[in-house]
N, C-alpha and C. Protein backbone atom coordinates (compact mmCIF):
# COMPACT_ATOMS: atom_id res chain seq x y z
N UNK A 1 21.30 194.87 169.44
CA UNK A 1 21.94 194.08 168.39
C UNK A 1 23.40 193.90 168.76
N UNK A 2 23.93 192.72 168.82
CA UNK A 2 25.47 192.24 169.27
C UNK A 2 26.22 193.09 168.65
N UNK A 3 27.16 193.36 168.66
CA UNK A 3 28.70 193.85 168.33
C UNK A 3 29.62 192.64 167.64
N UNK A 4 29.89 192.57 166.84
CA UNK A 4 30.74 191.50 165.81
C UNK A 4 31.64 192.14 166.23
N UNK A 5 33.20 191.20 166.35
CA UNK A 5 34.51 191.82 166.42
C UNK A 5 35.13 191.49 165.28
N UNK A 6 36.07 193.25 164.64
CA UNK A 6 36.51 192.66 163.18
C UNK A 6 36.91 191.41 162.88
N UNK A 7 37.52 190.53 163.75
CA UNK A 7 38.09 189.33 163.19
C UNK A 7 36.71 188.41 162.36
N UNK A 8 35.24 188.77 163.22
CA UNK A 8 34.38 187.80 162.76
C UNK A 8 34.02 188.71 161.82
N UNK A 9 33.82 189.95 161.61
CA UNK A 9 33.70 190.70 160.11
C UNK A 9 34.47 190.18 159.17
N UNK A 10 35.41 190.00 159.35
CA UNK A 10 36.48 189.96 158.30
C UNK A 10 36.27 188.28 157.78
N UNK A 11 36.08 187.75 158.55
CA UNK A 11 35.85 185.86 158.17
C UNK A 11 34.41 185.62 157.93
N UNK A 12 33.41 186.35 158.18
CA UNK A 12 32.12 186.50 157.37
C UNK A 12 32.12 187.21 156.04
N UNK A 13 32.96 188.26 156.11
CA UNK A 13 33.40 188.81 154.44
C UNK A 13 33.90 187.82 153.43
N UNK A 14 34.45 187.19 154.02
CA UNK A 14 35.56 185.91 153.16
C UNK A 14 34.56 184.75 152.86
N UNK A 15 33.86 184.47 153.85
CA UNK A 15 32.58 183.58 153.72
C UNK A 15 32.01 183.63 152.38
N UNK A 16 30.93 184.91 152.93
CA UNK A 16 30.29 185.33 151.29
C UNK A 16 31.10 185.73 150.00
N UNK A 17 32.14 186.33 150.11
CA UNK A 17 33.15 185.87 148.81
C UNK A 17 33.24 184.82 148.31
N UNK A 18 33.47 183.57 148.88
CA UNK A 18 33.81 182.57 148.47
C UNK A 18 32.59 182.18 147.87
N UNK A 19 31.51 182.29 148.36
CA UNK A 19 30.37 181.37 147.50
C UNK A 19 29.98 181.88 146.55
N UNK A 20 30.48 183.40 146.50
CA UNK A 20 29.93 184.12 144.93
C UNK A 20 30.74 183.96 143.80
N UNK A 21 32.00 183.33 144.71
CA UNK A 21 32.99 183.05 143.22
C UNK A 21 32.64 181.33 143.01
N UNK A 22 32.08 180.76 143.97
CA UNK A 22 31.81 179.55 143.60
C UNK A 22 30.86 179.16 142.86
N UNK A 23 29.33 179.82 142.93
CA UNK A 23 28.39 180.40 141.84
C UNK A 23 28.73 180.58 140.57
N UNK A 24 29.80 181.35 140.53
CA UNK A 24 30.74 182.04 139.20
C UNK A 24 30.74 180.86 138.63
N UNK A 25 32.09 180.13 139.29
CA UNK A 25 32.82 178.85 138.84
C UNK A 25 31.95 177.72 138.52
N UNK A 26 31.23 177.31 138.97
CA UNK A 26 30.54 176.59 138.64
C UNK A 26 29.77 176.22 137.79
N UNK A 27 28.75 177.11 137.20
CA UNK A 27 28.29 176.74 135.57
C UNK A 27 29.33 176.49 134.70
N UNK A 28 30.31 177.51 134.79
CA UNK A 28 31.80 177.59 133.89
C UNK A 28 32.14 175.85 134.06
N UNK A 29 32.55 176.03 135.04
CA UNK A 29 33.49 174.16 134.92
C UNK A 29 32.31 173.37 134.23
N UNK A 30 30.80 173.49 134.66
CA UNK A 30 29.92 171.84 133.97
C UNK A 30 30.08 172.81 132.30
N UNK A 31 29.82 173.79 132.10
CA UNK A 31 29.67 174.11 130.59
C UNK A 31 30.87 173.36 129.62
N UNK A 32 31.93 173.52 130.48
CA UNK A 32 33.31 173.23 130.08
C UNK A 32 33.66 171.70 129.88
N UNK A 33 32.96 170.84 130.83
CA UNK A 33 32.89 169.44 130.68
C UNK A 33 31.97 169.32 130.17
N UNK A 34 30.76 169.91 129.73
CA UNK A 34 29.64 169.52 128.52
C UNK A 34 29.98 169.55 127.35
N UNK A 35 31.22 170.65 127.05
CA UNK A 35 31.79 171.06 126.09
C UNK A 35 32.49 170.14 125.79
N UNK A 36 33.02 169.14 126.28
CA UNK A 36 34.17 168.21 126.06
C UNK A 36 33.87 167.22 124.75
N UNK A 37 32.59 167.04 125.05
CA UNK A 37 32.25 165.72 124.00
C UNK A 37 32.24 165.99 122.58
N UNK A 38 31.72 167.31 122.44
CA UNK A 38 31.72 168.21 120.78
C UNK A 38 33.06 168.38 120.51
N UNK A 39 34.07 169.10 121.73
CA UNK A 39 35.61 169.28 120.82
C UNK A 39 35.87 168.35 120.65
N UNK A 40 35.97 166.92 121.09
CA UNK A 40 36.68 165.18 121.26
C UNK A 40 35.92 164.84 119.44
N UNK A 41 34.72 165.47 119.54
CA UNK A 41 33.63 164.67 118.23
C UNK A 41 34.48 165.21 117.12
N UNK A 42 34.71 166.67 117.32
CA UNK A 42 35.74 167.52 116.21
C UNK A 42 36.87 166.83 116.22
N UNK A 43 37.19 166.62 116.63
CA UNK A 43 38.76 165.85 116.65
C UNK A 43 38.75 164.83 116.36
N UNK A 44 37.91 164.06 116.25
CA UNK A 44 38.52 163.03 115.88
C UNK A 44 37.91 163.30 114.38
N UNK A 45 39.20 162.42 113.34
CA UNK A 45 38.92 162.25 111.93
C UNK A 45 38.91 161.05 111.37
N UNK A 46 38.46 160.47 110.69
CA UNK A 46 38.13 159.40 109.92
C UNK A 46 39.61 158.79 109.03
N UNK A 47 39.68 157.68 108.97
CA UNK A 47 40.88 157.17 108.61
C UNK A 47 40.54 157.64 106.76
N UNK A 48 39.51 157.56 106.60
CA UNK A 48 39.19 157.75 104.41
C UNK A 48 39.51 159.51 104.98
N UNK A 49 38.99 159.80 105.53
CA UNK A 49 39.08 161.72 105.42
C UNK A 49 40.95 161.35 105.58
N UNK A 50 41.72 161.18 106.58
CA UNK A 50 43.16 161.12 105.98
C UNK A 50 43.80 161.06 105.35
N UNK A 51 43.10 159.66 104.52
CA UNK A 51 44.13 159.68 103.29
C UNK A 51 43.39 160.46 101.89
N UNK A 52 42.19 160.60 102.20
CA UNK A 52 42.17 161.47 101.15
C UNK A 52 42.44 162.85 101.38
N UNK A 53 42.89 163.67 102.35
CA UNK A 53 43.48 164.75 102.45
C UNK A 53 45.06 164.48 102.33
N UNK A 54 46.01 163.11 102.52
CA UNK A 54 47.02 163.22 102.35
C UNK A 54 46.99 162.79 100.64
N UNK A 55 46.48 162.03 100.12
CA UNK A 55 46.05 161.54 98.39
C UNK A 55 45.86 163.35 97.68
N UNK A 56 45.22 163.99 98.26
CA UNK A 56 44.82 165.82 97.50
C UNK A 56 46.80 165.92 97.56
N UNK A 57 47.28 165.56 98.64
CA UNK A 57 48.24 166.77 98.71
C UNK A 57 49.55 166.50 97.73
N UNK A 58 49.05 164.70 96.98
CA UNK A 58 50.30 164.11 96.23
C UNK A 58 49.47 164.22 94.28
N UNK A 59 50.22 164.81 93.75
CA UNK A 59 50.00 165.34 92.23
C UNK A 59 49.94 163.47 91.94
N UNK A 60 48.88 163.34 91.01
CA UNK A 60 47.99 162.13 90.77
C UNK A 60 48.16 162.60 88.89
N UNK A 61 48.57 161.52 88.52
CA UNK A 61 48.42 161.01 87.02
C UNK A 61 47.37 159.80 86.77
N UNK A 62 46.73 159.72 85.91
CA UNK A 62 45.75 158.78 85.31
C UNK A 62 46.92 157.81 84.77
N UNK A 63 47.03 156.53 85.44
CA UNK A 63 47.92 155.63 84.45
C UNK A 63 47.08 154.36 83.58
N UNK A 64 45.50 154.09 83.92
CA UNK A 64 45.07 153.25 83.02
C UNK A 64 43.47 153.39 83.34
N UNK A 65 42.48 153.15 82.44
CA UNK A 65 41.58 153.23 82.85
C UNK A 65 40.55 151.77 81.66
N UNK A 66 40.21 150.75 82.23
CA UNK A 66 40.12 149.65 81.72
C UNK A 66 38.45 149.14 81.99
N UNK A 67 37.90 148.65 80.84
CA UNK A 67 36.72 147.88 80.56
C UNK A 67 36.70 146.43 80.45
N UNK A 68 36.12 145.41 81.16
CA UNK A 68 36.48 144.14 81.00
C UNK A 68 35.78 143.36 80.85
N UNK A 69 34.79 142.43 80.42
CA UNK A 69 33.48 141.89 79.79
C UNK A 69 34.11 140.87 81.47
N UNK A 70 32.96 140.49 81.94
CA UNK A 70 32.75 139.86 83.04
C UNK A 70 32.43 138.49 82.82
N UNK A 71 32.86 137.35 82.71
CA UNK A 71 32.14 136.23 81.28
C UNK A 71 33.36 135.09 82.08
N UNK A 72 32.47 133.77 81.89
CA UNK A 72 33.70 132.47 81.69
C UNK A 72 34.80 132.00 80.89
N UNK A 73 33.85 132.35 79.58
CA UNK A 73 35.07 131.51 78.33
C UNK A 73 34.87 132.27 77.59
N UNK A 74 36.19 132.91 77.09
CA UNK A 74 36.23 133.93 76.08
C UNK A 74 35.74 133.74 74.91
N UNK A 75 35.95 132.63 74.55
CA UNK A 75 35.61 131.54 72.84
C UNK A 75 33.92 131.50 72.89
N UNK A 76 33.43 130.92 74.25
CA UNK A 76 31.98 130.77 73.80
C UNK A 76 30.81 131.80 74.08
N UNK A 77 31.41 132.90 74.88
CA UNK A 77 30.60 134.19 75.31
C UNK A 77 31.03 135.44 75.21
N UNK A 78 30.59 136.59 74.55
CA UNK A 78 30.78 137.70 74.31
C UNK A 78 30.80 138.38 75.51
N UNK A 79 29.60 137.98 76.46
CA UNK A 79 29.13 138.45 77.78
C UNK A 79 28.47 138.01 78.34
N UNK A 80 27.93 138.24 79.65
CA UNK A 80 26.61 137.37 79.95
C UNK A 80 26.18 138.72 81.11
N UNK A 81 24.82 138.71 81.17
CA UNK A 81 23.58 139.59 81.72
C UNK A 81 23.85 139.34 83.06
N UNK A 82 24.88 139.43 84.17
CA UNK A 82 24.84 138.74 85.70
C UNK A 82 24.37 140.57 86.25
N UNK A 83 23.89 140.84 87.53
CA UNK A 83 23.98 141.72 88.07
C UNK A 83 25.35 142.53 88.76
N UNK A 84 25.21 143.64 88.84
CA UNK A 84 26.38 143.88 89.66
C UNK A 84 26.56 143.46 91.02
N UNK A 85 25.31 143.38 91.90
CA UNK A 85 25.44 143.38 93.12
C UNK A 85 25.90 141.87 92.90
N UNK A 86 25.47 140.56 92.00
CA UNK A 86 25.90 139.38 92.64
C UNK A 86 27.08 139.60 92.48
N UNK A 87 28.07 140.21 91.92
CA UNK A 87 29.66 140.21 92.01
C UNK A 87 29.89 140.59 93.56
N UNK A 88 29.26 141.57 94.25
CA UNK A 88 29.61 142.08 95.19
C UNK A 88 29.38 140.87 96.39
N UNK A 89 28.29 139.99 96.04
CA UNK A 89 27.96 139.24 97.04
C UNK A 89 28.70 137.77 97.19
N UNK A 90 29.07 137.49 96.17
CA UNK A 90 30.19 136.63 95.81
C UNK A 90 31.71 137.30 96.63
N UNK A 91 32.11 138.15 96.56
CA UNK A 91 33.22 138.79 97.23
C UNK A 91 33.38 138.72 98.38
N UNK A 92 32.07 139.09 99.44
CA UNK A 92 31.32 138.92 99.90
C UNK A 92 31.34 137.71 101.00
N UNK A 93 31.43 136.51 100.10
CA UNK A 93 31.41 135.31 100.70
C UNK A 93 33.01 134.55 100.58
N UNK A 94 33.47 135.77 99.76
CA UNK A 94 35.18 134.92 99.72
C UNK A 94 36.00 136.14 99.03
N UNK A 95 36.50 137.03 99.87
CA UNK A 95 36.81 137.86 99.01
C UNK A 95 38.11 137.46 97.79
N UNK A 96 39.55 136.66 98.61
CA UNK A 96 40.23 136.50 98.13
C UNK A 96 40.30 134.96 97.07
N UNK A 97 39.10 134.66 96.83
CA UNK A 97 38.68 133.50 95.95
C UNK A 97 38.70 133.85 94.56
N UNK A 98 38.49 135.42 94.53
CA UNK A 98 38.37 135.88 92.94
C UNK A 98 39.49 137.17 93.02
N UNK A 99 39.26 137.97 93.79
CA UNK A 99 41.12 139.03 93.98
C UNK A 99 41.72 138.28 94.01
N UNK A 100 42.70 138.66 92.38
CA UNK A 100 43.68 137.72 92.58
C UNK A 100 45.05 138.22 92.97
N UNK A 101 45.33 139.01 93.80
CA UNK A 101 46.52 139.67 94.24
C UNK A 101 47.08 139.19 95.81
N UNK A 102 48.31 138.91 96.02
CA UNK A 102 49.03 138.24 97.12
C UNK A 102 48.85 138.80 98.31
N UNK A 103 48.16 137.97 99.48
CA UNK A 103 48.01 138.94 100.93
C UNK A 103 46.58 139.12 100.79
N UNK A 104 45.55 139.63 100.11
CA UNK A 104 44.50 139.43 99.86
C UNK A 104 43.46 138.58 101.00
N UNK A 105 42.58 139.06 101.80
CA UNK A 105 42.55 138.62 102.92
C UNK A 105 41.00 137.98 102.50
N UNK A 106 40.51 136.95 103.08
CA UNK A 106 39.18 135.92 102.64
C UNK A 106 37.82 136.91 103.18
N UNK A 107 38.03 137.47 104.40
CA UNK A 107 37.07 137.97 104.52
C UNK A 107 36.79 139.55 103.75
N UNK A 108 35.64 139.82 103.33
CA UNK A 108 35.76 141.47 102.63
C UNK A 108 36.20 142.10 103.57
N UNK A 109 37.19 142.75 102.91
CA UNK A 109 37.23 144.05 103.52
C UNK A 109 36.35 145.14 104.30
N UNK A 110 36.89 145.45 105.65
CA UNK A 110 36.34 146.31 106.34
C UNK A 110 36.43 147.97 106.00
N UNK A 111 35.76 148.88 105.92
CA UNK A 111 36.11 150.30 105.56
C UNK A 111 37.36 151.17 106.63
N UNK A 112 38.10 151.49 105.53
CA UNK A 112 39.09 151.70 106.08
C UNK A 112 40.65 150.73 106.59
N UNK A 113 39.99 149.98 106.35
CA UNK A 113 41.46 148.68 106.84
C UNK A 113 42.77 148.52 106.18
N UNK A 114 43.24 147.76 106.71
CA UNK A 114 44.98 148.33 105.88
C UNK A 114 45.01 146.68 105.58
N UNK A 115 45.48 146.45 104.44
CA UNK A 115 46.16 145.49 103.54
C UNK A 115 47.19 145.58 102.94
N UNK A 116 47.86 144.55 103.47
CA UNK A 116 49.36 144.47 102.95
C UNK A 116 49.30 143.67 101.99
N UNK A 117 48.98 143.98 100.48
CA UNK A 117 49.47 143.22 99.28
C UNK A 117 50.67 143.43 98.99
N UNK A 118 51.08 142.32 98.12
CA UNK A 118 51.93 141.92 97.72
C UNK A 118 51.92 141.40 96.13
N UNK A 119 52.26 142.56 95.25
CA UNK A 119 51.86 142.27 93.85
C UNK A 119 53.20 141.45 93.24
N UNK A 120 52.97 140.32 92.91
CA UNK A 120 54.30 139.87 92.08
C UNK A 120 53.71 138.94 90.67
N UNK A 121 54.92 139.22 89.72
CA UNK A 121 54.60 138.99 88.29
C UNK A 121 55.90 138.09 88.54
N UNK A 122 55.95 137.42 86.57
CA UNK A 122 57.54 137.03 86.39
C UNK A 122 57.70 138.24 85.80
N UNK A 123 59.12 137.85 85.56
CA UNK A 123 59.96 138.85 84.70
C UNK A 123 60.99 140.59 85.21
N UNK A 124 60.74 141.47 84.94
CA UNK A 124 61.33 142.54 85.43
C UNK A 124 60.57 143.30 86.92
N UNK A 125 59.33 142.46 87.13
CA UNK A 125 58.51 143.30 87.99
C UNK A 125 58.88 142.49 89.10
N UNK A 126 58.90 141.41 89.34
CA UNK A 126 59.11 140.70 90.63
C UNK A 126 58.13 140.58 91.46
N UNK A 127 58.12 140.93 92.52
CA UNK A 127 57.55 141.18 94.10
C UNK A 127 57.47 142.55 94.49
N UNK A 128 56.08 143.50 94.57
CA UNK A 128 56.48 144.48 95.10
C UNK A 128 55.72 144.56 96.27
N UNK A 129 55.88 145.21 97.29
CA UNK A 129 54.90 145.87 98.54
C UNK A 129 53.73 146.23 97.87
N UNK A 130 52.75 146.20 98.27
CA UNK A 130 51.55 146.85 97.61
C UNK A 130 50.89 147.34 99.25
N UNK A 131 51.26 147.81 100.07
CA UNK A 131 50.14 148.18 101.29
C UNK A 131 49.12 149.00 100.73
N UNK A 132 47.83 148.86 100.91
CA UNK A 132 46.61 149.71 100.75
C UNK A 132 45.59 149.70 101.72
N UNK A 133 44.67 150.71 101.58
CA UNK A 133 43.78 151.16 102.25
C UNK A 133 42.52 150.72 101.99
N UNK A 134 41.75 150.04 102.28
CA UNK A 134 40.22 149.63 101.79
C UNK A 134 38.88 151.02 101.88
N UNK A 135 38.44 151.30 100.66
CA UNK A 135 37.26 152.18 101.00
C UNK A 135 36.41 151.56 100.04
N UNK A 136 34.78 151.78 100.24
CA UNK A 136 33.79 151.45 99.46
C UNK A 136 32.63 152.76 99.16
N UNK A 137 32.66 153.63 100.31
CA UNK A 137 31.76 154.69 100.12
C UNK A 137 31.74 155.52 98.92
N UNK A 138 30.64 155.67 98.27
CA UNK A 138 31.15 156.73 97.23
C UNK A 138 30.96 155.75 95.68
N UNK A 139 31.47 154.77 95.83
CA UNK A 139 31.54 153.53 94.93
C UNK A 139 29.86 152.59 95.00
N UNK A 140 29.29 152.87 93.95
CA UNK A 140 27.94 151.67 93.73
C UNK A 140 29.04 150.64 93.59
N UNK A 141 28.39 149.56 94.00
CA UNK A 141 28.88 147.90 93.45
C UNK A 141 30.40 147.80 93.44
N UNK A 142 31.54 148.70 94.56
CA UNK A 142 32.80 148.33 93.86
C UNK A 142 33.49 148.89 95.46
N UNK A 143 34.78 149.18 94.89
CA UNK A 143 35.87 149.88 96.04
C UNK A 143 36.46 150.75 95.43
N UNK A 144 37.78 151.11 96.40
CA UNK A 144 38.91 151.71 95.84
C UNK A 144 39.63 151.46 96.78
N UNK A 145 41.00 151.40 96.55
CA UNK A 145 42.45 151.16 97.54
C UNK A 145 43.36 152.36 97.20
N UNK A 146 43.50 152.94 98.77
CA UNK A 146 44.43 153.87 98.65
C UNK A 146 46.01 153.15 99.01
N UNK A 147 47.18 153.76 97.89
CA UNK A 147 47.98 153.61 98.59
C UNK A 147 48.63 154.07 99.72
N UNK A 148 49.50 153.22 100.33
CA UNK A 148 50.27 153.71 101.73
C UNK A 148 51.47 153.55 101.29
N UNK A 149 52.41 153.90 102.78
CA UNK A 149 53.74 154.15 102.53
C UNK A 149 54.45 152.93 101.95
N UNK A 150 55.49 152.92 101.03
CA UNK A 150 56.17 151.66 100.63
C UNK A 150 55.44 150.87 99.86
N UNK A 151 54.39 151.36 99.00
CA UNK A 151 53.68 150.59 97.71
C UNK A 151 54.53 151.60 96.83
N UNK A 152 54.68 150.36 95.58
CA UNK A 152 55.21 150.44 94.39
C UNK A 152 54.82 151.75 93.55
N UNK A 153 53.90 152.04 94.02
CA UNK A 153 53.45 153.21 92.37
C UNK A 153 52.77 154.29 93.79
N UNK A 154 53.41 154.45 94.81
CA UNK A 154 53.69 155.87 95.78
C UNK A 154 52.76 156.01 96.55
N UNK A 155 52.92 156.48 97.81
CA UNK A 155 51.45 156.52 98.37
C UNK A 155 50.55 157.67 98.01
N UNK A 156 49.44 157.25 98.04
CA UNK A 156 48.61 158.02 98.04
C UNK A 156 47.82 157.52 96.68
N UNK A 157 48.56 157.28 95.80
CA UNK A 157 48.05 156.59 94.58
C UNK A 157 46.58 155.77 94.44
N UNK A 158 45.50 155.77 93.94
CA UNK A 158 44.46 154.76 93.91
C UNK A 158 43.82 154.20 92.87
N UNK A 159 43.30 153.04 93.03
CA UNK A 159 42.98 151.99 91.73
C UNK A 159 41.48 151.53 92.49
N UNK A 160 40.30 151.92 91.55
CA UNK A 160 39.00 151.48 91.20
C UNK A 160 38.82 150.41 90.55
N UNK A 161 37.57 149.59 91.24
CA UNK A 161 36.86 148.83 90.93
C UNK A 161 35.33 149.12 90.96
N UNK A 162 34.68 148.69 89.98
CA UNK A 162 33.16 148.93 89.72
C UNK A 162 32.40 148.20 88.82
N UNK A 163 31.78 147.21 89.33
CA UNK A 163 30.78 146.19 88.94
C UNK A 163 29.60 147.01 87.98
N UNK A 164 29.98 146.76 86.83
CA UNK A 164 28.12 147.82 86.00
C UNK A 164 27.56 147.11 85.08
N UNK A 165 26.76 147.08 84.72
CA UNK A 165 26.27 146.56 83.25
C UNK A 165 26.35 147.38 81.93
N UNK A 166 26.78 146.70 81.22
CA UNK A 166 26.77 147.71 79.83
C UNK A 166 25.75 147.98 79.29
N UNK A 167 25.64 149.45 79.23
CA UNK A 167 24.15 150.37 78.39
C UNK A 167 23.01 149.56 77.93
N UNK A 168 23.83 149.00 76.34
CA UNK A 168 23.78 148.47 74.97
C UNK A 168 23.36 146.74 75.27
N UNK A 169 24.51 146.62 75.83
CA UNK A 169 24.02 144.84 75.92
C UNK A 169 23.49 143.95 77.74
N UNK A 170 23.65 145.32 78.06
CA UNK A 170 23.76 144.42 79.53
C UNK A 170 24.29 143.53 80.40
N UNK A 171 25.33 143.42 79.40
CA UNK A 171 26.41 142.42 80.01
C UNK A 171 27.29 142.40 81.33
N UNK A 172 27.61 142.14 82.20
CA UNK A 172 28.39 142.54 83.56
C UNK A 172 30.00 143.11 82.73
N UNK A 173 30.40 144.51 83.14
CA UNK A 173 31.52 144.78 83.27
C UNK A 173 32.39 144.89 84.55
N UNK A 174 33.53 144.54 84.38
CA UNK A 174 34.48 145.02 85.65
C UNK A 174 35.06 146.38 85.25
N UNK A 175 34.90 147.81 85.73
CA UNK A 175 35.73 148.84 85.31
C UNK A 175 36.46 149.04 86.22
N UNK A 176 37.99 148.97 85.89
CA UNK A 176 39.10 149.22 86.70
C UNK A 176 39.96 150.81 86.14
N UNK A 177 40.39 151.61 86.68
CA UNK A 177 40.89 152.43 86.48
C UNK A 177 42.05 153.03 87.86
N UNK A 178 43.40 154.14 87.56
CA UNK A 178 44.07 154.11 88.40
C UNK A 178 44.51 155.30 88.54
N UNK A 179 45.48 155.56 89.51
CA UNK A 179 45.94 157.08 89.77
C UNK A 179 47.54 157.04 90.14
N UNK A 180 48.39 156.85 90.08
CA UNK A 180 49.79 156.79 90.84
C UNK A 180 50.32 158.39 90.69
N UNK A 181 50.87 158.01 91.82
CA UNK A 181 51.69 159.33 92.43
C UNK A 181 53.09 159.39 91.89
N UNK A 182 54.21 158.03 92.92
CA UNK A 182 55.43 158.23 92.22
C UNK A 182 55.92 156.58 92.19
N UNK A 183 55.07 156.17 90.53
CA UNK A 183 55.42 154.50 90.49
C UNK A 183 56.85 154.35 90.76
N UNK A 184 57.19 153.39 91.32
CA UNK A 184 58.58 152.74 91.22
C UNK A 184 59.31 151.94 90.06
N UNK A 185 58.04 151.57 89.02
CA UNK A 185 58.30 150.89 88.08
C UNK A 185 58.01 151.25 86.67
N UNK A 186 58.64 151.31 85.41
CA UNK A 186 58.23 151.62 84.17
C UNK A 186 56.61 151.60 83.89
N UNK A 187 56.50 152.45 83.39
CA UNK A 187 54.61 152.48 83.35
C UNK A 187 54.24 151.39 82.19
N UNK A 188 55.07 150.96 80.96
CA UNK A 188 54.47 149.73 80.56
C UNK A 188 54.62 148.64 81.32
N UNK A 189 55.32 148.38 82.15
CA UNK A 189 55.66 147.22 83.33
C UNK A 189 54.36 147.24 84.09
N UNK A 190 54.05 148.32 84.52
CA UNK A 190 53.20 148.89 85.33
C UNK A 190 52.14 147.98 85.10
N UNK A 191 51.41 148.89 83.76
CA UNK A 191 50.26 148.11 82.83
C UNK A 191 49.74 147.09 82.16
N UNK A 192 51.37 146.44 82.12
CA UNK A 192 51.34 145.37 81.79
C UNK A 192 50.45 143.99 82.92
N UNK A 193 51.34 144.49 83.85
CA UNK A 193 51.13 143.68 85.41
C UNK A 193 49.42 143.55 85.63
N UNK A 194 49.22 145.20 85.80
CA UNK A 194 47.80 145.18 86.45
C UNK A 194 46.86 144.75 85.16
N UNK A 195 46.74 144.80 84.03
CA UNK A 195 46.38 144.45 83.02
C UNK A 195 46.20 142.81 83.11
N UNK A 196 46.91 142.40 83.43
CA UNK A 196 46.68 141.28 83.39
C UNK A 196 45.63 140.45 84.77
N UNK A 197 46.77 141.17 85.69
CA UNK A 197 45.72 140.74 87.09
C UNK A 197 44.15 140.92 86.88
N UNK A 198 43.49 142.07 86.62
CA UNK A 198 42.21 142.40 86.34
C UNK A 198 41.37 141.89 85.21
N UNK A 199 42.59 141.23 84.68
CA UNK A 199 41.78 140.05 83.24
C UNK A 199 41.81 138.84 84.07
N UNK A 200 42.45 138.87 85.01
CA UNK A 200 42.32 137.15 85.80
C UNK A 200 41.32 137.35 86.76
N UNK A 201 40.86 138.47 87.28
CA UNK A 201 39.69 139.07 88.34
C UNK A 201 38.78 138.80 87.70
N UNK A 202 38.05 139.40 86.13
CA UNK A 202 37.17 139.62 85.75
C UNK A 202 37.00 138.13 85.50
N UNK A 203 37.90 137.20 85.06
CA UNK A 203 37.56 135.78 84.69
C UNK A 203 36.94 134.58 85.42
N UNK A 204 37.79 135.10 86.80
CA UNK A 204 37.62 134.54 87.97
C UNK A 204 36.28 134.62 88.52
N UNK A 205 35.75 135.80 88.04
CA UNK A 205 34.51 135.85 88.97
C UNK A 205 33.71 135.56 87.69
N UNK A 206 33.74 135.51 86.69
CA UNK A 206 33.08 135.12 85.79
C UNK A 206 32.63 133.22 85.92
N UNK A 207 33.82 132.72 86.23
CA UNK A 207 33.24 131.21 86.45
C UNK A 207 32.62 131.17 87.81
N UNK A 208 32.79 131.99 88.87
CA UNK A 208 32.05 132.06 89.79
C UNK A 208 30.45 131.92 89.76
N UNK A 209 30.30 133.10 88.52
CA UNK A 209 28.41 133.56 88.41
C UNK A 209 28.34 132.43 87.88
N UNK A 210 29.01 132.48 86.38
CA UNK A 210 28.57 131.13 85.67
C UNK A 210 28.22 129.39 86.30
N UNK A 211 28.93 129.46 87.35
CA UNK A 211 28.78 128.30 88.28
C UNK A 211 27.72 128.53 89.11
N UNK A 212 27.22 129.79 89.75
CA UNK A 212 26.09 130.32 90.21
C UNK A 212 24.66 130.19 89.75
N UNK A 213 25.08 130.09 88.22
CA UNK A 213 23.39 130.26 87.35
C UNK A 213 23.34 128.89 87.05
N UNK A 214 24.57 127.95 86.67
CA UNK A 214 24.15 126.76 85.69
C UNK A 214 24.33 125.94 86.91
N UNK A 215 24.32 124.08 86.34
CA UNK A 215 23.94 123.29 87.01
C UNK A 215 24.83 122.12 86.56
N UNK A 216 26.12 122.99 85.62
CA UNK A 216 27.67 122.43 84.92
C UNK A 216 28.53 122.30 85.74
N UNK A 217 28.68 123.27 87.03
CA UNK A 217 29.65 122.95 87.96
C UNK A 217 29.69 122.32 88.90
């Protein structure tokens, strides 16, 4: 049997070292890049999970919570029997045809998207920023808009919409209701404003259906 001289002992020792740490290393590194796709999946968060973890972290007051008969002409109808979903599908096909608020974009809203309204009245209210957030999940037949930075009544603030029929008569309601953080403006100013906008929403889409069912428009 040959005689090895230490030098080739010593560089055959190093040999088999190396491949047992390469053995080692190796499941480790693919486990580690298999691993990649689950921490990346954890990480990333949803634009509604944001703001509703930044919306938890801002103290929320109830500033209105409103019922609105869904109808054409106030004088000749109490209400009328439309579904909720056709409100939604009407929206749908034009969003900003019946939202009646400034910036208001034609196509519906995408989940999650940012809108820059622009709420303006006459009188003491003017023009304000309104940026919001579009969500629908969670909501049958409706939305909600979160506020963002530089809207009037604070970010984080949010205002519901929800298409239902009433119990009793079946009539289409619009229920609007709201949340502000830190309005910028007197809260009857406030109420006044959106009060009105959501009586021009509910009207608006009211000659919509009504133009939908009859054979008058």
């Amino acid at each position: 049997m040959p005689h090895h001289s230490p030098l080739l002992r010593r560089l055959s020792n190093l040999a088999v070292a190396g491949a047992a740490m390469l053995a080692v290393l190796a499941p480790a590194g693919a486990a580690s890049a298999s691993s990649g796709a689950p921490v990346a999946k954890k990480a990333e968060t949803t634009a509604a999970q944001q703001d509703t973890t930044a919306a938890a972290a801002v103290k929320l007051r109830k500033l209105y919570d409103w019922r609105l008969h869904v109808k054409p002409n106030n004088a000749k109808y109490i209400g009328r029997p439309w579904k909720p979903s056709e409100a939604i599908q009407e929206l749908k096909k034009c969003f900003n045809c019946t939202f009646p608020v400034k910036n208001a974009p034609k196509a519906y809203p995408k989940e999650g998207q940012l809108i820059k309204l622009k709420a303006c009245a006459a009188g003491p209210f003017g023009c304000r920023n309104a940026p919001v957030k579009f969500y629908s999940k969670g909501v049958a037949n409706g939305w909600y808009f979160v506020a963002q930075k530089g809207h009037f009544d604070g970010a984080g603030s949010k205002v519901y919409f929800q298409f239902y029929n009433e119990k009793n008569t079946g009539y289409l309601m619009l229920h609007v209701w709201a949340y502000v953080a830190k309005p910028g403006v007197p809260d009857s100013v406030n109420k006044s404003f959106a009060r009105g906008k959501w009586q021009d929403f509910s009207h608006k889409m009211g000659v919509k259906l009504h133009c939908k069912h009859s054979s008058q428009c």
